[in-house]
PDB file of N, CA and C in Angstrom:
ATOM      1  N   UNK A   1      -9.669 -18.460 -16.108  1.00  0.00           N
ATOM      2  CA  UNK A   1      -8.777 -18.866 -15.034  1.00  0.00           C
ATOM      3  C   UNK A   1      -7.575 -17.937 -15.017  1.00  0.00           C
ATOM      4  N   UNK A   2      -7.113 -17.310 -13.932  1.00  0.00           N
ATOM      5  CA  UNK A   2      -5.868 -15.979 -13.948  1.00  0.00           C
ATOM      6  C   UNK A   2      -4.887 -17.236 -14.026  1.00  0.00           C
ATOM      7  N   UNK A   3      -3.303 -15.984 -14.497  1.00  0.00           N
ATOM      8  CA  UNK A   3      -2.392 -17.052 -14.678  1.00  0.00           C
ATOM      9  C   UNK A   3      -1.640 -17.136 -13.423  1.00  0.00           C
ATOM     10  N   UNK A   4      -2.429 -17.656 -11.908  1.00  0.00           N
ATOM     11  CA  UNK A   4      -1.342 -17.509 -10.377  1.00  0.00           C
ATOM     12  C   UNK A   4      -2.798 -17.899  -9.877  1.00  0.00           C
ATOM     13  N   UNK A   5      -1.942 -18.631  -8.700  1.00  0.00           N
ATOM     14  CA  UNK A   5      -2.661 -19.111  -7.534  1.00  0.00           C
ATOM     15  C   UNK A   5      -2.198 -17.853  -6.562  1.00  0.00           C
ATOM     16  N   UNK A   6      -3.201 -17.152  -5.821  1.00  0.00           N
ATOM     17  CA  UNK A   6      -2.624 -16.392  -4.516  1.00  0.00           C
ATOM     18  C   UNK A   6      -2.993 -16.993  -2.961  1.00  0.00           C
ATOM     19  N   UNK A   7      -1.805 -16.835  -2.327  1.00  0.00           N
ATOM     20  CA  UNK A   7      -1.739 -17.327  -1.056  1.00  0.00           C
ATOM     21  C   UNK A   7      -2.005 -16.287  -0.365  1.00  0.00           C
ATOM     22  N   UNK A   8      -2.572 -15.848   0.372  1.00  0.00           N
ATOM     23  CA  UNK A   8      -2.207 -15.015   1.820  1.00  0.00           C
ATOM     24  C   UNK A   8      -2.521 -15.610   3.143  1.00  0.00           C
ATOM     25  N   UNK A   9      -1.667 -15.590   3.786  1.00  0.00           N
ATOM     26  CA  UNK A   9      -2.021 -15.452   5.285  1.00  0.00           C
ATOM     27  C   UNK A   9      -0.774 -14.607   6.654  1.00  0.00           C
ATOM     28  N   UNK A  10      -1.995 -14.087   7.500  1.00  0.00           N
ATOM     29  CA  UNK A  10      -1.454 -13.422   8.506  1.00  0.00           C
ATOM     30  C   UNK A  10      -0.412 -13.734   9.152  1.00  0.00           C
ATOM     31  N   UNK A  11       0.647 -12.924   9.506  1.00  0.00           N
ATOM     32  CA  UNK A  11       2.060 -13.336  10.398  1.00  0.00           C
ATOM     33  C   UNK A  11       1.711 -13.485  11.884  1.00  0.00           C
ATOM     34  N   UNK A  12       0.672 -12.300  12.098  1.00  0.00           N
ATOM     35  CA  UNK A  12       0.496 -12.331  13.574  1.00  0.00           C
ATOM     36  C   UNK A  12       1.598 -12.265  14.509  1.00  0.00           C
ATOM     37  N   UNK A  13       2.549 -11.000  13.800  1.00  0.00           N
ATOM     38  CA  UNK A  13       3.735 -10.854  14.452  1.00  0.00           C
ATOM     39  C   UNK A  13       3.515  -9.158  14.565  1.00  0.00           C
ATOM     40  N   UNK A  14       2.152  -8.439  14.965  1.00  0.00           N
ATOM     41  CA  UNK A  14       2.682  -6.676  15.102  1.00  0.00           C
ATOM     42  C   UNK A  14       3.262  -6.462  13.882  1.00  0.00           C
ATOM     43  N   UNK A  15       3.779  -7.026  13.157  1.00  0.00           N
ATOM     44  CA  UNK A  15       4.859  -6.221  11.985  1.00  0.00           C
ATOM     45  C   UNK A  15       3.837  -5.687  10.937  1.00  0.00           C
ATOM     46  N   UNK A  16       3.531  -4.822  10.429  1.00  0.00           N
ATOM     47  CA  UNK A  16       2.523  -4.076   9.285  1.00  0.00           C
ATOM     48  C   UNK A  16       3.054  -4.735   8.316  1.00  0.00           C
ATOM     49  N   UNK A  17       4.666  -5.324   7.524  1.00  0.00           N
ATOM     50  CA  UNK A  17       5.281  -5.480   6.353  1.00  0.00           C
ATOM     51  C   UNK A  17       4.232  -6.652   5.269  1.00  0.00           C
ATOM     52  N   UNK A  18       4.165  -6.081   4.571  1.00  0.00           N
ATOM     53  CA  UNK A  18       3.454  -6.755   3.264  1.00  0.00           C
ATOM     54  C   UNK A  18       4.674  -7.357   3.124  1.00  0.00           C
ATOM     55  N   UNK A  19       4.741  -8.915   2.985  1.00  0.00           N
ATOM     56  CA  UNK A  19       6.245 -10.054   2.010  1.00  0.00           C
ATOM     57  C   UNK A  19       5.336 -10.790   1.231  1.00  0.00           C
ATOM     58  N   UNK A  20       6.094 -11.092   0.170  1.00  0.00           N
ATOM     59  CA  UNK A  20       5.586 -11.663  -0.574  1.00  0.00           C
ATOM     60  C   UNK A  20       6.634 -12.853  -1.162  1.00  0.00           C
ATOM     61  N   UNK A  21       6.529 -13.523  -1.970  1.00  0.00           N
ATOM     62  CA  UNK A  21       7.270 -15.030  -2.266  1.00  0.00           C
ATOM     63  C   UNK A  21       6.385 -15.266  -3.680  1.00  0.00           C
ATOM     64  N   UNK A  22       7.394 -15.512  -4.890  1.00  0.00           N
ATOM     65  CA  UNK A  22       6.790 -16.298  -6.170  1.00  0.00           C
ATOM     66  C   UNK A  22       7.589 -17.266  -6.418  1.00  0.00           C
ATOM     67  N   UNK A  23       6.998 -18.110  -6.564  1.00  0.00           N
ATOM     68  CA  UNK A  23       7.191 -19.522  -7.110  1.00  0.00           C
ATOM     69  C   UNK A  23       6.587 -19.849  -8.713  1.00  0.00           C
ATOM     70  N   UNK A  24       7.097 -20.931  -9.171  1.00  0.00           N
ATOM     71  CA  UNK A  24       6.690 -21.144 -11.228  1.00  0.00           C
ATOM     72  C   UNK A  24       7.339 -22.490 -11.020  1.00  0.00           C
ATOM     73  N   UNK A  25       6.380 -23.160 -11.088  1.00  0.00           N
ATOM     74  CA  UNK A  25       7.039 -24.603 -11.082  1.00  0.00           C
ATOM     75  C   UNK A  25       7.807 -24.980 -12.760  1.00  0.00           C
ATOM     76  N   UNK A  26       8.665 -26.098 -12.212  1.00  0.00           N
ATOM     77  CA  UNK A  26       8.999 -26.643 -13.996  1.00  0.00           C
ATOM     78  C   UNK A  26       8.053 -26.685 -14.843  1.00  0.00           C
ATOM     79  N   UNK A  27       6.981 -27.263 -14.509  1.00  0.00           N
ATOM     80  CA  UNK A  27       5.919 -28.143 -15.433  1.00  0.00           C
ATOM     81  C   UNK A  27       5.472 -26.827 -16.272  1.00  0.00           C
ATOM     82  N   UNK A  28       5.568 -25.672 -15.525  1.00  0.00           N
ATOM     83  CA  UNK A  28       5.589 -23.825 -16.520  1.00  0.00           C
ATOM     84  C   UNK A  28       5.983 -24.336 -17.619  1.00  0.00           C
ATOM     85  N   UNK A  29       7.200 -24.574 -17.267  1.00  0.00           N
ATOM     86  CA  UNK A  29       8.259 -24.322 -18.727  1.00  0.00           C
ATOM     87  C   UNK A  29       9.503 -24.327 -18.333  1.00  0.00           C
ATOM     88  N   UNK A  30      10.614 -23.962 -19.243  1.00  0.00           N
ATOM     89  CA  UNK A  30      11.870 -23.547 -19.062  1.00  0.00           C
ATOM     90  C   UNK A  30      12.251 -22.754 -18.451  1.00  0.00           C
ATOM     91  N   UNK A  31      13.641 -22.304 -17.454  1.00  0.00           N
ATOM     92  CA  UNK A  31      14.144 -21.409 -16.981  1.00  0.00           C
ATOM     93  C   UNK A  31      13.876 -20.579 -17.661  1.00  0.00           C
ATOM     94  N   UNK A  32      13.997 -19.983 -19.080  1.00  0.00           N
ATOM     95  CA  UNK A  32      13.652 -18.573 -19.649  1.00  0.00           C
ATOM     96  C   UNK A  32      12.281 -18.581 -19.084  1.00  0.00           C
ATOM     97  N   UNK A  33      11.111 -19.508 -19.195  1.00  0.00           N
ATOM     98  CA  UNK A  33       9.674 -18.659 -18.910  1.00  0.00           C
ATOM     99  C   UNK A  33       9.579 -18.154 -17.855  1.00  0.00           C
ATOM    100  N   UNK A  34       9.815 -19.427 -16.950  1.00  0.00           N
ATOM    101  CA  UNK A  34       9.744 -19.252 -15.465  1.00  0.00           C
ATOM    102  C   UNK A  34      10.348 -18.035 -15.057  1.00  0.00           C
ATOM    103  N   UNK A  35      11.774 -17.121 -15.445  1.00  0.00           N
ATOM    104  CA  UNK A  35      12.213 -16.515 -14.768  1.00  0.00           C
ATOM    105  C   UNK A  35      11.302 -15.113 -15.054  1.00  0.00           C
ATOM    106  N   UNK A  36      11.041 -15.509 -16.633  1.00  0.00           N
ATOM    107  CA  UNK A  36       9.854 -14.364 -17.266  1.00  0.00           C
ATOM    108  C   UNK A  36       8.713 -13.988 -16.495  1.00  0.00           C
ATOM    109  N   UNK A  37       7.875 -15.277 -16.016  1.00  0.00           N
ATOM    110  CA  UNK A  37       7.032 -14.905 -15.340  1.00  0.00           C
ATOM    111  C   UNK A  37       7.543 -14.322 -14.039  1.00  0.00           C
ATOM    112  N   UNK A  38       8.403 -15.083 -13.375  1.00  0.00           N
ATOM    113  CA  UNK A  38       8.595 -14.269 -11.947  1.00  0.00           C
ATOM    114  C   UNK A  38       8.805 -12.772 -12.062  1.00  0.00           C
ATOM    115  N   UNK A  39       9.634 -12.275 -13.114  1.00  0.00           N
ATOM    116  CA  UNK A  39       9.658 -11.031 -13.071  1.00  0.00           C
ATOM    117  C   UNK A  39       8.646 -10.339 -13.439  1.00  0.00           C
ATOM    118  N   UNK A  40       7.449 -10.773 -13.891  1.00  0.00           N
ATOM    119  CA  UNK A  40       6.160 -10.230 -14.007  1.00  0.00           C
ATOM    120  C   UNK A  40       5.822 -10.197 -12.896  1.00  0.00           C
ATOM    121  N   UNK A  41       5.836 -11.271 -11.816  1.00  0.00           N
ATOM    122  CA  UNK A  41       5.112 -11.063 -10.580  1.00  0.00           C
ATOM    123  C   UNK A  41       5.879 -10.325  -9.755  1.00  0.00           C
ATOM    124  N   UNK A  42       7.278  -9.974  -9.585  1.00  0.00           N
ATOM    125  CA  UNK A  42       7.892  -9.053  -8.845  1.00  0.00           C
ATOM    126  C   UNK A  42       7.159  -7.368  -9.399  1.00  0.00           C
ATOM    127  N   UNK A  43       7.189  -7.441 -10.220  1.00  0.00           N
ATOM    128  CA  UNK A  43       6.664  -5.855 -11.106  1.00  0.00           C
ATOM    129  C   UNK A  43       5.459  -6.159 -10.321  1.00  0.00           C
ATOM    130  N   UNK A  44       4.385  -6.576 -10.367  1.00  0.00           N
ATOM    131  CA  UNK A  44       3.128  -6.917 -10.191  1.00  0.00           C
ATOM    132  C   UNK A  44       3.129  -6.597  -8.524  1.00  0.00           C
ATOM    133  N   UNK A  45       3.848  -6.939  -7.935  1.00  0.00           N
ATOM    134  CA  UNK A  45       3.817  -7.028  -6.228  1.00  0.00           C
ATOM    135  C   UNK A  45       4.228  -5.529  -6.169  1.00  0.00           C
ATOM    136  N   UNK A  46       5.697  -5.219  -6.792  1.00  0.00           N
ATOM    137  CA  UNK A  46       6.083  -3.545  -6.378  1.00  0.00           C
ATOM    138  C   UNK A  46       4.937  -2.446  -6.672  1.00  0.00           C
ATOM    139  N   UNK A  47       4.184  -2.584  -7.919  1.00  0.00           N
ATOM    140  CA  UNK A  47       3.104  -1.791  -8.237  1.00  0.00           C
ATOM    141  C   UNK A  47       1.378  -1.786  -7.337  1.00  0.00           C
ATOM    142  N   UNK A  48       1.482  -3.053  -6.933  1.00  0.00           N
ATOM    143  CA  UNK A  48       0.214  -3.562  -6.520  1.00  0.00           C
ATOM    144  C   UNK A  48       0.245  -3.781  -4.881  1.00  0.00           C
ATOM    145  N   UNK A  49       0.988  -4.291  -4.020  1.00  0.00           N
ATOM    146  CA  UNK A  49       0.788  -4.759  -3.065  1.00  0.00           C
ATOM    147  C   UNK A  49       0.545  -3.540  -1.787  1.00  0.00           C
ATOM    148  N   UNK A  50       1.891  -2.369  -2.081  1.00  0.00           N
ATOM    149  CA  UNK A  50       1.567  -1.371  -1.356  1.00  0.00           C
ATOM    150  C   UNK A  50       0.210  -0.561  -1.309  1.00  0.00           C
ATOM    151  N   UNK A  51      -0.605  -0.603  -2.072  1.00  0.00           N
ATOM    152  CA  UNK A  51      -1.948  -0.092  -1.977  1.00  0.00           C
ATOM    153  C   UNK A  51      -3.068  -0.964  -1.958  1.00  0.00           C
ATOM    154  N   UNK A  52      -2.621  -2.386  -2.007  1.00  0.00           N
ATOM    155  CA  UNK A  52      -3.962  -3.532  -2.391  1.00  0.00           C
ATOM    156  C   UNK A  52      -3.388  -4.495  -1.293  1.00  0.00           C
ATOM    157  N   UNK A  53      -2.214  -4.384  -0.549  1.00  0.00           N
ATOM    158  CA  UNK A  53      -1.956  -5.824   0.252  1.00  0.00           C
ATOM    159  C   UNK A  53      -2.312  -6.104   1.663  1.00  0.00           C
ATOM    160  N   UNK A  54      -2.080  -7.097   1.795  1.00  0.00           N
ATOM    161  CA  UNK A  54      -2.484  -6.770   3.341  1.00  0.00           C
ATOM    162  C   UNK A  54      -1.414  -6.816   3.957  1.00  0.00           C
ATOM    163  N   UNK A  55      -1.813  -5.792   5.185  1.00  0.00           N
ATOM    164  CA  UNK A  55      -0.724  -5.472   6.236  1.00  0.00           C
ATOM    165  C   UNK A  55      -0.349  -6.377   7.560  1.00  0.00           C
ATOM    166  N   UNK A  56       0.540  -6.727   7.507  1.00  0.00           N
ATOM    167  CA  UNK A  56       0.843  -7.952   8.107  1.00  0.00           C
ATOM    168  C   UNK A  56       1.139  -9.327   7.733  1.00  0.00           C
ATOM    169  N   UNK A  57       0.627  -9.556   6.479  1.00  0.00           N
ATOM    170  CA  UNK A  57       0.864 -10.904   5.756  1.00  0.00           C
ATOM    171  C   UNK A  57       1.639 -11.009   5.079  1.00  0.00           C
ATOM    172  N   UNK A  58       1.879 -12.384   4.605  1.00  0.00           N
ATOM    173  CA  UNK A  58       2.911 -13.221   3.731  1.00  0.00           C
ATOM    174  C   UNK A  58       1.885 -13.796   2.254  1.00  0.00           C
ATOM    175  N   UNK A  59       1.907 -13.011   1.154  1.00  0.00           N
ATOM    176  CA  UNK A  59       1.507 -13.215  -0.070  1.00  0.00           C
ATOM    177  C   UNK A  59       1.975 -14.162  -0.731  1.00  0.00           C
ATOM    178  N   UNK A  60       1.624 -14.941  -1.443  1.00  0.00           N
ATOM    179  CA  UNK A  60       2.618 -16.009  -2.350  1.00  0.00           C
ATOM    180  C   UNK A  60       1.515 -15.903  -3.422  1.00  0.00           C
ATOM    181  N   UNK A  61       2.709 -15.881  -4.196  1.00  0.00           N
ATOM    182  CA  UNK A  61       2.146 -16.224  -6.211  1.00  0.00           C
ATOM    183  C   UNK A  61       2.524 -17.313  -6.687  1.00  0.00           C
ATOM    184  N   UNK A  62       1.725 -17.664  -7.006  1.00  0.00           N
ATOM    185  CA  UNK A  62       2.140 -19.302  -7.600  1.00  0.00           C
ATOM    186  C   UNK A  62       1.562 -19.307  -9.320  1.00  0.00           C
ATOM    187  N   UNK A  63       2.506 -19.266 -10.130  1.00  0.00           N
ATOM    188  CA  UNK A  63       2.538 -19.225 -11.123  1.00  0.00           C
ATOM    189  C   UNK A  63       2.036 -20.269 -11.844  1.00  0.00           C
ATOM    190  N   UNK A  64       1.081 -20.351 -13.305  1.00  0.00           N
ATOM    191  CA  UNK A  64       0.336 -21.147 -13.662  1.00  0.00           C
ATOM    192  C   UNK A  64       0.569 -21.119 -14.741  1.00  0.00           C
ATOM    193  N   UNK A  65       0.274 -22.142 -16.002  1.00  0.00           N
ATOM    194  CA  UNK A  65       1.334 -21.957 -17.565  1.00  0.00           C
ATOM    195  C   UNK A  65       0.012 -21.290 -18.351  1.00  0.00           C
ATOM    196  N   UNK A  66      -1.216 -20.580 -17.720  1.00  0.00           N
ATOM    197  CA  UNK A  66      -2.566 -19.634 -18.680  1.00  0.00           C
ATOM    198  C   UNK A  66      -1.364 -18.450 -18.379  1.00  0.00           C
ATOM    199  N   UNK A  67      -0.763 -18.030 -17.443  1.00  0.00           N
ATOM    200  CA  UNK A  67      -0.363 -16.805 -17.102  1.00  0.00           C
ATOM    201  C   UNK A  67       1.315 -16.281 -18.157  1.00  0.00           C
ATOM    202  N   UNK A  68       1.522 -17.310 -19.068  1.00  0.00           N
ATOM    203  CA  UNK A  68       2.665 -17.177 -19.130  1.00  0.00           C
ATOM    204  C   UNK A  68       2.608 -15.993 -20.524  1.00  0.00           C
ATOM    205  N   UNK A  69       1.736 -16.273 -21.033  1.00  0.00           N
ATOM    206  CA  UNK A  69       1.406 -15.117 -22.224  1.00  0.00           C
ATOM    207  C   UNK A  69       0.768 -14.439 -22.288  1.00  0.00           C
ATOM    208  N   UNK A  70      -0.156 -14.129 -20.686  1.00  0.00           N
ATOM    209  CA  UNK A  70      -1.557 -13.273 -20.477  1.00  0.00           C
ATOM    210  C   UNK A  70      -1.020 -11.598 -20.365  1.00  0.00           C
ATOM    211  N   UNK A  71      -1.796 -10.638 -21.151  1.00  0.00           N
ATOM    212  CA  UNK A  71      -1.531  -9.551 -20.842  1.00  0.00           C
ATOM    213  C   UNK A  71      -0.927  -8.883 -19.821  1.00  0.00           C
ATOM    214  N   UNK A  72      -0.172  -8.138 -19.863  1.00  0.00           N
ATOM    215  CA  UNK A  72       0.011  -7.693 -18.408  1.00  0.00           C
ATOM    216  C   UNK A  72      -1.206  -6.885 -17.412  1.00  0.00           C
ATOM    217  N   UNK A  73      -1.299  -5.983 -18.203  1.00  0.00           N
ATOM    218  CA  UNK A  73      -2.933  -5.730 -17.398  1.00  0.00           C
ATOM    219  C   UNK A  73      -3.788  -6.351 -16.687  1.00  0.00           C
ATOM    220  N   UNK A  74      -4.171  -7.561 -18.004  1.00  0.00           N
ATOM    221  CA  UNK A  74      -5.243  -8.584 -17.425  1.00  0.00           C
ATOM    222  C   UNK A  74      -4.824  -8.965 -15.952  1.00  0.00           C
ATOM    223  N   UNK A  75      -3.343  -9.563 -16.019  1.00  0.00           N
ATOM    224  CA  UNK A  75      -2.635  -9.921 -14.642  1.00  0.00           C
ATOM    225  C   UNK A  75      -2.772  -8.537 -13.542  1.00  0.00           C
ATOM    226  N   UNK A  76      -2.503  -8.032 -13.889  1.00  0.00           N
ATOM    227  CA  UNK A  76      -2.550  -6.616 -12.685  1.00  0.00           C
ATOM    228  C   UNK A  76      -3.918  -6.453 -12.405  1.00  0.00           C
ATOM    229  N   UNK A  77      -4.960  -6.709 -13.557  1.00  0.00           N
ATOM    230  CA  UNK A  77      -6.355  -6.766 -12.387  1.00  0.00           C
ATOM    231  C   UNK A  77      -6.725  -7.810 -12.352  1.00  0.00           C
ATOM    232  N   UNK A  78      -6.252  -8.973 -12.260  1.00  0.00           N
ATOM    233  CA  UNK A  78      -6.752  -9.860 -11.715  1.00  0.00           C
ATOM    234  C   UNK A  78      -6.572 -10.423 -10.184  1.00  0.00           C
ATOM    235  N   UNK A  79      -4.533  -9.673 -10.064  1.00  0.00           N
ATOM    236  CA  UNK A  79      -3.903  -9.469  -9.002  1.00  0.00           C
ATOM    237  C   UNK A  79      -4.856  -8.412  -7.849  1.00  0.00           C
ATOM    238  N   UNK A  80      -5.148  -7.087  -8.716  1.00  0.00           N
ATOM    239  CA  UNK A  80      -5.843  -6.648  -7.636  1.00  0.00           C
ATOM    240  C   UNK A  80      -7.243  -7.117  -6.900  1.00  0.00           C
ATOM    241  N   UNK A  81      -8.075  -7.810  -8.190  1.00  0.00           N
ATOM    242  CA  UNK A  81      -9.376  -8.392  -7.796  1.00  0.00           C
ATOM    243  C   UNK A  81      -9.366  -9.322  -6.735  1.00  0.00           C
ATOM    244  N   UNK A  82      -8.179 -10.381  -6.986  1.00  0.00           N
ATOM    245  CA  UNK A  82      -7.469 -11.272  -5.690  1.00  0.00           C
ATOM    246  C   UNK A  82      -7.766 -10.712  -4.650  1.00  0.00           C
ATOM    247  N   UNK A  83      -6.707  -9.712  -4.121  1.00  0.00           N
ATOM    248  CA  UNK A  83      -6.352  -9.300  -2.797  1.00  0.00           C
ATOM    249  C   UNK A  83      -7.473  -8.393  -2.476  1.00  0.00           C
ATOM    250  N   UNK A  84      -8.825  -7.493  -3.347  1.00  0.00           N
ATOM    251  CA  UNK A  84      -9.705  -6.812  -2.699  1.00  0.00           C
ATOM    252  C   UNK A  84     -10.501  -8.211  -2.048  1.00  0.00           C
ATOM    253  N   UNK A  85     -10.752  -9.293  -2.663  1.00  0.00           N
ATOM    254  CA  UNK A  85     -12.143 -10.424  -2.533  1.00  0.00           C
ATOM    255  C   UNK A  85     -11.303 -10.530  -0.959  1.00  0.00           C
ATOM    256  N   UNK A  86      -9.856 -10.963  -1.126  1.00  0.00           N
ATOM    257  CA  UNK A  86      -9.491 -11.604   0.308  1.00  0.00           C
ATOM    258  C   UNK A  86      -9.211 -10.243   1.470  1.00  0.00           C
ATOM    259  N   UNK A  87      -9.188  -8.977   1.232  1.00  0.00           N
ATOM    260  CA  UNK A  87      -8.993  -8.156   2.084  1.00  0.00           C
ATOM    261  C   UNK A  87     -10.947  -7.711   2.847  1.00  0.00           C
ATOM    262  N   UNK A  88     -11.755  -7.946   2.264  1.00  0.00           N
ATOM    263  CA  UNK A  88     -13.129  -7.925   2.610  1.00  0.00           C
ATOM    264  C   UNK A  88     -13.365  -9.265   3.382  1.00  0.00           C
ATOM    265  N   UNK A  89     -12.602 -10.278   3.691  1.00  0.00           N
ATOM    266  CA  UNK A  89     -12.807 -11.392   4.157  1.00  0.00           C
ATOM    267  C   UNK A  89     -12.317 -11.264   5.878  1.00  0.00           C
ATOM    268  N   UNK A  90     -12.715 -11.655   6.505  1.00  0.00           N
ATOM    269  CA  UNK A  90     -11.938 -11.512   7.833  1.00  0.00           C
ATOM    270  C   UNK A  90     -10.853 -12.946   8.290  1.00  0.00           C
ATOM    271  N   UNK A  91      -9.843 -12.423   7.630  1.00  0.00           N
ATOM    272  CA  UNK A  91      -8.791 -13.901   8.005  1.00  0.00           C
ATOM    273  C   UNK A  91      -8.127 -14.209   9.066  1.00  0.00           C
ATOM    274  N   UNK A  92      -8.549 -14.823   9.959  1.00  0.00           N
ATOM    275  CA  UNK A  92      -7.855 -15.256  11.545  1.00  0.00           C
ATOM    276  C   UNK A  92      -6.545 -15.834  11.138  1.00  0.00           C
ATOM    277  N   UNK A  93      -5.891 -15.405  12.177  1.00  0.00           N
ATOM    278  CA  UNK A  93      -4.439 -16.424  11.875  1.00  0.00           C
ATOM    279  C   UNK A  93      -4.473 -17.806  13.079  1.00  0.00           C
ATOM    280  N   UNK A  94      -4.374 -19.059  12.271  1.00  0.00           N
ATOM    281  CA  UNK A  94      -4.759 -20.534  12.818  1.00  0.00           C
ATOM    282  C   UNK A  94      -4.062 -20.011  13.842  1.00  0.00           C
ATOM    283  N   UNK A  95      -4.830 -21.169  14.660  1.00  0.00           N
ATOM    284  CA  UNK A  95      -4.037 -21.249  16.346  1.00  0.00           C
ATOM    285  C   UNK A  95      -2.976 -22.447  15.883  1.00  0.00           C
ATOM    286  N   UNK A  96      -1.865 -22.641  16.947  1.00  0.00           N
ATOM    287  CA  UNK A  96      -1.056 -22.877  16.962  1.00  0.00           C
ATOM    288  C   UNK A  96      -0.781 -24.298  17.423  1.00  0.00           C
TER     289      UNK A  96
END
């Protein structure tokens, strides 16, 4: 099980910008982990998203307490394995 839930979906606003958003709930841990992990997933998004993200969407990481001591690597390909499975997918953005 990776240590993050990933969200994506389309803005459907013309805009190309990859955004992204991490979240680490309490039930993680303490402010020290939580902030630990987020800054893993900020590193993780600056390294990863510009060549693996999709263009146009809103990414979210949702942090999980397997992820809080997992390699960094492991996380960086698991991050990329994420976004190739969902970039081969054809994702409509819901109607309104």
């Amino acid at each position: 099980m990776p240590g993050f839930v990933l969200l994506v979906r389309p803005r459907g606003d013309g805009d190309p910008l990859k955004r992204i958003g991490i979240t680490v709930s309490g039930k993680v841990g303490g402010a020290v982990v939580r902030n630990r992990m987020k800054r893993r997933f900020r590193e993780l998004a600056r390294k990863v998203l510009p060549e693996a993200g999709i263009a146009g969407a809103d990414h979210v990481l949702i942090g999980r307490p397997s992820g809080i001591e997992r390699d960094y690597a492991l996380l960086e390909s698991e991050f990329r394995k994420a976004l190739s499975k969902l970039a081969n997918r054809s994702v409509e953005r819901p109607k309104q």
